[in-house]
PDB file of N, CA and C in Angstrom:
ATOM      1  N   UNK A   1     109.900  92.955  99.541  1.00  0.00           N
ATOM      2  CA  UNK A   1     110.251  93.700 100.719  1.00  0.00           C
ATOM      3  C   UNK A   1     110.598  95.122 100.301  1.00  0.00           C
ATOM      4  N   UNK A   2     110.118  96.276 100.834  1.00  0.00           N
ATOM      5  CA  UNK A   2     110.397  97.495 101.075  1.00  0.00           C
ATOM      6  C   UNK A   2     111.106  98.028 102.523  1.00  0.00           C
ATOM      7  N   UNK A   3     112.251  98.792 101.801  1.00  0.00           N
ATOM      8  CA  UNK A   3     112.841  99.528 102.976  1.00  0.00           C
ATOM      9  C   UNK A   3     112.510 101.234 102.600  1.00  0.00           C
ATOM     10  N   UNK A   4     111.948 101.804 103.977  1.00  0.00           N
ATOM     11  CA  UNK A   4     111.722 102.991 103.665  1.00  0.00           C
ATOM     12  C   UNK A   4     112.649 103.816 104.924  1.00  0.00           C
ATOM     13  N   UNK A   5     113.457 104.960 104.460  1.00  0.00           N
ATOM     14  CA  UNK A   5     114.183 105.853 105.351  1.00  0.00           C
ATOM     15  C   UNK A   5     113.666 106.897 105.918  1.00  0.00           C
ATOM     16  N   UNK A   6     113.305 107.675 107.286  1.00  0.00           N
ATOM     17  CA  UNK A   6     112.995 108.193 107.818  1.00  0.00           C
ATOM     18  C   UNK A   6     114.340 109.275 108.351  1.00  0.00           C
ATOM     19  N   UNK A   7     114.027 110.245 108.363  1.00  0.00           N
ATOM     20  CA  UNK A   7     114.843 111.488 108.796  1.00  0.00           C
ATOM     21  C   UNK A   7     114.003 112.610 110.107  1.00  0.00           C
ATOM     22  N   UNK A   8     114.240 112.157 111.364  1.00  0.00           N
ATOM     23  CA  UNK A   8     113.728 112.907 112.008  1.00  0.00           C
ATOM     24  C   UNK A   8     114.599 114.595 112.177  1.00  0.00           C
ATOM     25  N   UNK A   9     113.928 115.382 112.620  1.00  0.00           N
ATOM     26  CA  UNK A   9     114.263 117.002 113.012  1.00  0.00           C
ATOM     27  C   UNK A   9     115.544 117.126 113.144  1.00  0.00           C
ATOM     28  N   UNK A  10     116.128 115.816 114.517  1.00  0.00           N
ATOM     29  CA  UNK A  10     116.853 116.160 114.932  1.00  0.00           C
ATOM     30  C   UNK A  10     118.554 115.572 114.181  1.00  0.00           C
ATOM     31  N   UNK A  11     117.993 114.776 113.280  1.00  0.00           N
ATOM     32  CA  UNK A  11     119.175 114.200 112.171  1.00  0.00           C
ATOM     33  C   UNK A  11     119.138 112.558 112.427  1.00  0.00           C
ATOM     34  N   UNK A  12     117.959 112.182 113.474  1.00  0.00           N
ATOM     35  CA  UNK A  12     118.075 110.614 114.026  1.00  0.00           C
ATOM     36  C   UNK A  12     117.536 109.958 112.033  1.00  0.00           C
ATOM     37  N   UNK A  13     118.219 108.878 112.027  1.00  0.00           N
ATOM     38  CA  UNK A  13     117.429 108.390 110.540  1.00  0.00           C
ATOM     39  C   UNK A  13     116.963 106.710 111.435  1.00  0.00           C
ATOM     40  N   UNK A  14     116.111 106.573 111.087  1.00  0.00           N
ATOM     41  CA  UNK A  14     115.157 104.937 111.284  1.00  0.00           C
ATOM     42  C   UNK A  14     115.218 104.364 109.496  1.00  0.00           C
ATOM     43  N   UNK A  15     115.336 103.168 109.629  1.00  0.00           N
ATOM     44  CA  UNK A  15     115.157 102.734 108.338  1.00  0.00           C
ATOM     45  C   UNK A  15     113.576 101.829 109.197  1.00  0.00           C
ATOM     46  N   UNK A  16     112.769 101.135 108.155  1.00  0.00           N
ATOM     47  CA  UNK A  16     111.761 100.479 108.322  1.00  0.00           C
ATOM     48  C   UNK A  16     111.479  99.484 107.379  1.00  0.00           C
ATOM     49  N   UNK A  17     111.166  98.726 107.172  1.00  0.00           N
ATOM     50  CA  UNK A  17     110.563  97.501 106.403  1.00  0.00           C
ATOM     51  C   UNK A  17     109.632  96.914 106.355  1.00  0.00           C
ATOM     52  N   UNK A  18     108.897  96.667 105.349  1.00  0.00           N
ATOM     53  CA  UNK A  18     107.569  95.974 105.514  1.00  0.00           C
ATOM     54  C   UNK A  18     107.836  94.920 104.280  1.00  0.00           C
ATOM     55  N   UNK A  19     106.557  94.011 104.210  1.00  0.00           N
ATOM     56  CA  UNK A  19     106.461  92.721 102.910  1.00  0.00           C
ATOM     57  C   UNK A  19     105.350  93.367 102.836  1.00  0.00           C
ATOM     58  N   UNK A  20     104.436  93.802 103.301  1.00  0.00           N
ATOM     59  CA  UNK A  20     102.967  94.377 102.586  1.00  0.00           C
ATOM     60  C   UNK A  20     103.328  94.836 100.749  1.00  0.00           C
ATOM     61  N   UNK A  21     102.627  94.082 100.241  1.00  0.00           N
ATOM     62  CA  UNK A  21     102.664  94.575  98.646  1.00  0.00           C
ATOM     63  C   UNK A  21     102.179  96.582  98.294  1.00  0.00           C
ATOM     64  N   UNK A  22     103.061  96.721  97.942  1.00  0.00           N
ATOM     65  CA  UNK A  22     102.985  98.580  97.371  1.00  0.00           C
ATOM     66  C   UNK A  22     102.878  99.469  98.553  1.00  0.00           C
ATOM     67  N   UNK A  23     103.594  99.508  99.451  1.00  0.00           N
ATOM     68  CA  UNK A  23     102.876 100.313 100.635  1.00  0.00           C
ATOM     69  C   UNK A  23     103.309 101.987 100.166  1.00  0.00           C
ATOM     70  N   UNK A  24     102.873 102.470 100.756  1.00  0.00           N
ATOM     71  CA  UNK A  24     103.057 104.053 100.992  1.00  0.00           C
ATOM     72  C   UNK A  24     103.619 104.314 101.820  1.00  0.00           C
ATOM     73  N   UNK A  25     104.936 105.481 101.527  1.00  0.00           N
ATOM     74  CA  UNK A  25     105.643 106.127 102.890  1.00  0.00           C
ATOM     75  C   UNK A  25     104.755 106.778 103.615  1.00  0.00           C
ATOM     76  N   UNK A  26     103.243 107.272 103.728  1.00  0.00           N
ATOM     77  CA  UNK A  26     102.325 107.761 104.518  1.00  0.00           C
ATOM     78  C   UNK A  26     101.679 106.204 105.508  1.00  0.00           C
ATOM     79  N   UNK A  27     101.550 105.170 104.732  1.00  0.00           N
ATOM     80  CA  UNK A  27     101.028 104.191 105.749  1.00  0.00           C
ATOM     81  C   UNK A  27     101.853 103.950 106.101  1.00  0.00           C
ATOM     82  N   UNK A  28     103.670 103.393 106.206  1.00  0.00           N
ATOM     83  CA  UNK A  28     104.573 103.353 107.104  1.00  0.00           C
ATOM     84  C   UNK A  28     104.304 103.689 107.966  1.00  0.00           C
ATOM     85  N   UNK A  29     104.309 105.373 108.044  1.00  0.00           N
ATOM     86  CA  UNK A  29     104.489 105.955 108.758  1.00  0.00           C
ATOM     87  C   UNK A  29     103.189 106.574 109.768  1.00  0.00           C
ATOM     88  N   UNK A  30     102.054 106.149 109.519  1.00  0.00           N
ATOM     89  CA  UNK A  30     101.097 106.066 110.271  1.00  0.00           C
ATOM     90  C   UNK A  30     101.225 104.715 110.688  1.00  0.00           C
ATOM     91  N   UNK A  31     101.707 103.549 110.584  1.00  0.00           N
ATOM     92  CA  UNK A  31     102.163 102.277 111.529  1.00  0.00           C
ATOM     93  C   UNK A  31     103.018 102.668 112.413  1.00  0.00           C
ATOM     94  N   UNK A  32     103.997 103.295 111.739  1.00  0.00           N
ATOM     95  CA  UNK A  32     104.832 104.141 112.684  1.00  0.00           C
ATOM     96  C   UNK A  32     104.608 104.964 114.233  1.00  0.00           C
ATOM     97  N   UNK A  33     103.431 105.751 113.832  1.00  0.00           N
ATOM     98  CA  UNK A  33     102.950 106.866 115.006  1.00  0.00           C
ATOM     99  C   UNK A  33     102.246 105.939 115.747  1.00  0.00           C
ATOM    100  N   UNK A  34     101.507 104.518 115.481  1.00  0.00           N
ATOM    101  CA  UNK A  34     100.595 104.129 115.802  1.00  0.00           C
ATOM    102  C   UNK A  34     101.236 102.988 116.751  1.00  0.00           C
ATOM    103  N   UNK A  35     102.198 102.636 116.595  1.00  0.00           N
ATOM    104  CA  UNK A  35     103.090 101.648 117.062  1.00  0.00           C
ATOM    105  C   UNK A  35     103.695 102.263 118.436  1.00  0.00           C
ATOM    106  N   UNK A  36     104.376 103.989 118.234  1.00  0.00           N
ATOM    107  CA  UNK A  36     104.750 104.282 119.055  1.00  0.00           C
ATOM    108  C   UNK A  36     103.823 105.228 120.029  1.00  0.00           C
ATOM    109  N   UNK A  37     102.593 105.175 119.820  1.00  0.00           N
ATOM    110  CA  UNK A  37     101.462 105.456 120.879  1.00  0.00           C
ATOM    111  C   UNK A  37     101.384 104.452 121.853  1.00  0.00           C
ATOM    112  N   UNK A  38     101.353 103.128 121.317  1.00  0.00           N
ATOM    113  CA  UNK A  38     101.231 101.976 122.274  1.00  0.00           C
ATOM    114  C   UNK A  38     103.022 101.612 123.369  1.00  0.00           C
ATOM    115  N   UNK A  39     103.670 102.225 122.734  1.00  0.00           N
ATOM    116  CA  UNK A  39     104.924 102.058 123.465  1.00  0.00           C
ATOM    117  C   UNK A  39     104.467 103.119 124.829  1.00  0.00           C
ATOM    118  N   UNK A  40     104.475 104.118 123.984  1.00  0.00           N
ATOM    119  CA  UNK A  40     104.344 105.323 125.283  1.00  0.00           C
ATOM    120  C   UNK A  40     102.800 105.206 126.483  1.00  0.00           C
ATOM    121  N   UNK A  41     101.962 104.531 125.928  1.00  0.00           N
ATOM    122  CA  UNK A  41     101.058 103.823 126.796  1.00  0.00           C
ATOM    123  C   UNK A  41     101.272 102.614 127.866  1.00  0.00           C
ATOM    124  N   UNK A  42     102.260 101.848 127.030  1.00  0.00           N
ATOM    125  CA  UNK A  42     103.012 101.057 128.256  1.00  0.00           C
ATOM    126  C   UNK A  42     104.049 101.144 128.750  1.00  0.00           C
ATOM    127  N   UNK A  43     104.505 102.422 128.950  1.00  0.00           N
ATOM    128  CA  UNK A  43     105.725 103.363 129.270  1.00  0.00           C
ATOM    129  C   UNK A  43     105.039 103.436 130.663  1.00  0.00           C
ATOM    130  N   UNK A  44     103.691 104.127 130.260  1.00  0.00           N
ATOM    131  CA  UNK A  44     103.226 105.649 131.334  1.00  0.00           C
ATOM    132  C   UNK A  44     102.571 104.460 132.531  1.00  0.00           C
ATOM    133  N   UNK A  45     101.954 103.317 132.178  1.00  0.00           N
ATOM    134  CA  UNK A  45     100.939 102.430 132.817  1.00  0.00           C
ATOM    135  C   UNK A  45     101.597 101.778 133.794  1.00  0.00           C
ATOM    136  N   UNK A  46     103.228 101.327 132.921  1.00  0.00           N
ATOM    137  CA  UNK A  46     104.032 100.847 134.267  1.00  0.00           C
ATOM    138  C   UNK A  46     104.657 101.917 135.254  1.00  0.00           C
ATOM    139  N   UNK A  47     105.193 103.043 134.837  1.00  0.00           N
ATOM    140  CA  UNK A  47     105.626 104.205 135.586  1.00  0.00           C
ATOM    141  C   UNK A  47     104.860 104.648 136.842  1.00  0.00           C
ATOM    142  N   UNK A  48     103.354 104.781 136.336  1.00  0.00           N
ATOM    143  CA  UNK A  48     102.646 105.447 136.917  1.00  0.00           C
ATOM    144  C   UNK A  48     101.222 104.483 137.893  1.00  0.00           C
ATOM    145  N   UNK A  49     101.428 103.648 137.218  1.00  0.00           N
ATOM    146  CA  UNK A  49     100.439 102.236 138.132  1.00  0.00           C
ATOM    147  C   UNK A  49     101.293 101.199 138.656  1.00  0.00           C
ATOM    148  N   UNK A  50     102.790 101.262 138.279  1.00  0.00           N
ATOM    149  CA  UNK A  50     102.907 100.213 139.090  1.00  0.00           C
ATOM    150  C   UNK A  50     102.840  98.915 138.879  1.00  0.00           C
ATOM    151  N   UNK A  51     102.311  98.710 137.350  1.00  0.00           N
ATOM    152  CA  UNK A  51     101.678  97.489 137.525  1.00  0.00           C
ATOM    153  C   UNK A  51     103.278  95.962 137.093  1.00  0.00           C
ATOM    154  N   UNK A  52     104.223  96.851 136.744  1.00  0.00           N
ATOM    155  CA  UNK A  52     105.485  95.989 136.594  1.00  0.00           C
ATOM    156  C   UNK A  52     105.248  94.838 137.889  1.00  0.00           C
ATOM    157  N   UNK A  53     104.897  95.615 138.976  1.00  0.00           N
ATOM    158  CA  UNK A  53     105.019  94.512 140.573  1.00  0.00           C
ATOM    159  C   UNK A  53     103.702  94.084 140.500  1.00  0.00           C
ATOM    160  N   UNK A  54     102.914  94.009 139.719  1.00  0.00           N
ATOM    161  CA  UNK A  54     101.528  92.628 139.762  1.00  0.00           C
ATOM    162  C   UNK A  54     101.863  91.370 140.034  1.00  0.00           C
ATOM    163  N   UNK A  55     101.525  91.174 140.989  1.00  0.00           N
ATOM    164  CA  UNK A  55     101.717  89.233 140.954  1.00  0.00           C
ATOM    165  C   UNK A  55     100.178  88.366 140.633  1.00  0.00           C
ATOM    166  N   UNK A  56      99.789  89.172 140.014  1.00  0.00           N
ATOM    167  CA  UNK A  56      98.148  88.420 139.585  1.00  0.00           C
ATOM    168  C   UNK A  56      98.555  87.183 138.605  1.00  0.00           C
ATOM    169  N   UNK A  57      97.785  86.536 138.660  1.00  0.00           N
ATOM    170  CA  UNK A  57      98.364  85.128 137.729  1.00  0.00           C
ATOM    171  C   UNK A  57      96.605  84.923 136.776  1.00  0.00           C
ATOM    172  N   UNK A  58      95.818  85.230 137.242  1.00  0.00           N
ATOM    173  CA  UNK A  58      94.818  85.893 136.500  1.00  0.00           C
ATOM    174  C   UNK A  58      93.727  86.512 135.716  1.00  0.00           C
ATOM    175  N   UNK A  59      93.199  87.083 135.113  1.00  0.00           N
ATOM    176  CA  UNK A  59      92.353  88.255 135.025  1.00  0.00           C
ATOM    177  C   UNK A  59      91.673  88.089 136.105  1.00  0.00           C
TER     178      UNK A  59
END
């Protein structure tokens, strides 16, 4: 297990962890950006579509 520390701009620190054997603080941290693209995608989808009130049961 690896713990890697993150220091954003504003003084916020994230710690992170992975079991992946040898990782790189660059692939962290592109899991990182990549992880929080999909947050902010299902941020904007429920905000803005609505779709929290679906009652489809479904596809």
């Amino acid at each position: 297990m690896t713990v890697f520390k993150f220091t954003a701009k504003n003084g916020r620190i994230d710690y992170r962890v992975t079991n992946k054997e040898n990782p790189t603080r660059q692939y962290v941290k592109s899991i990182m950006d990549a992880r929080w693209s999909v947050e902010v995608y299902h941020r904007e989808v429920k905000q803005n579509c609505g779709i929290e009130r679906c009652q489809a049961r479904t596809s």
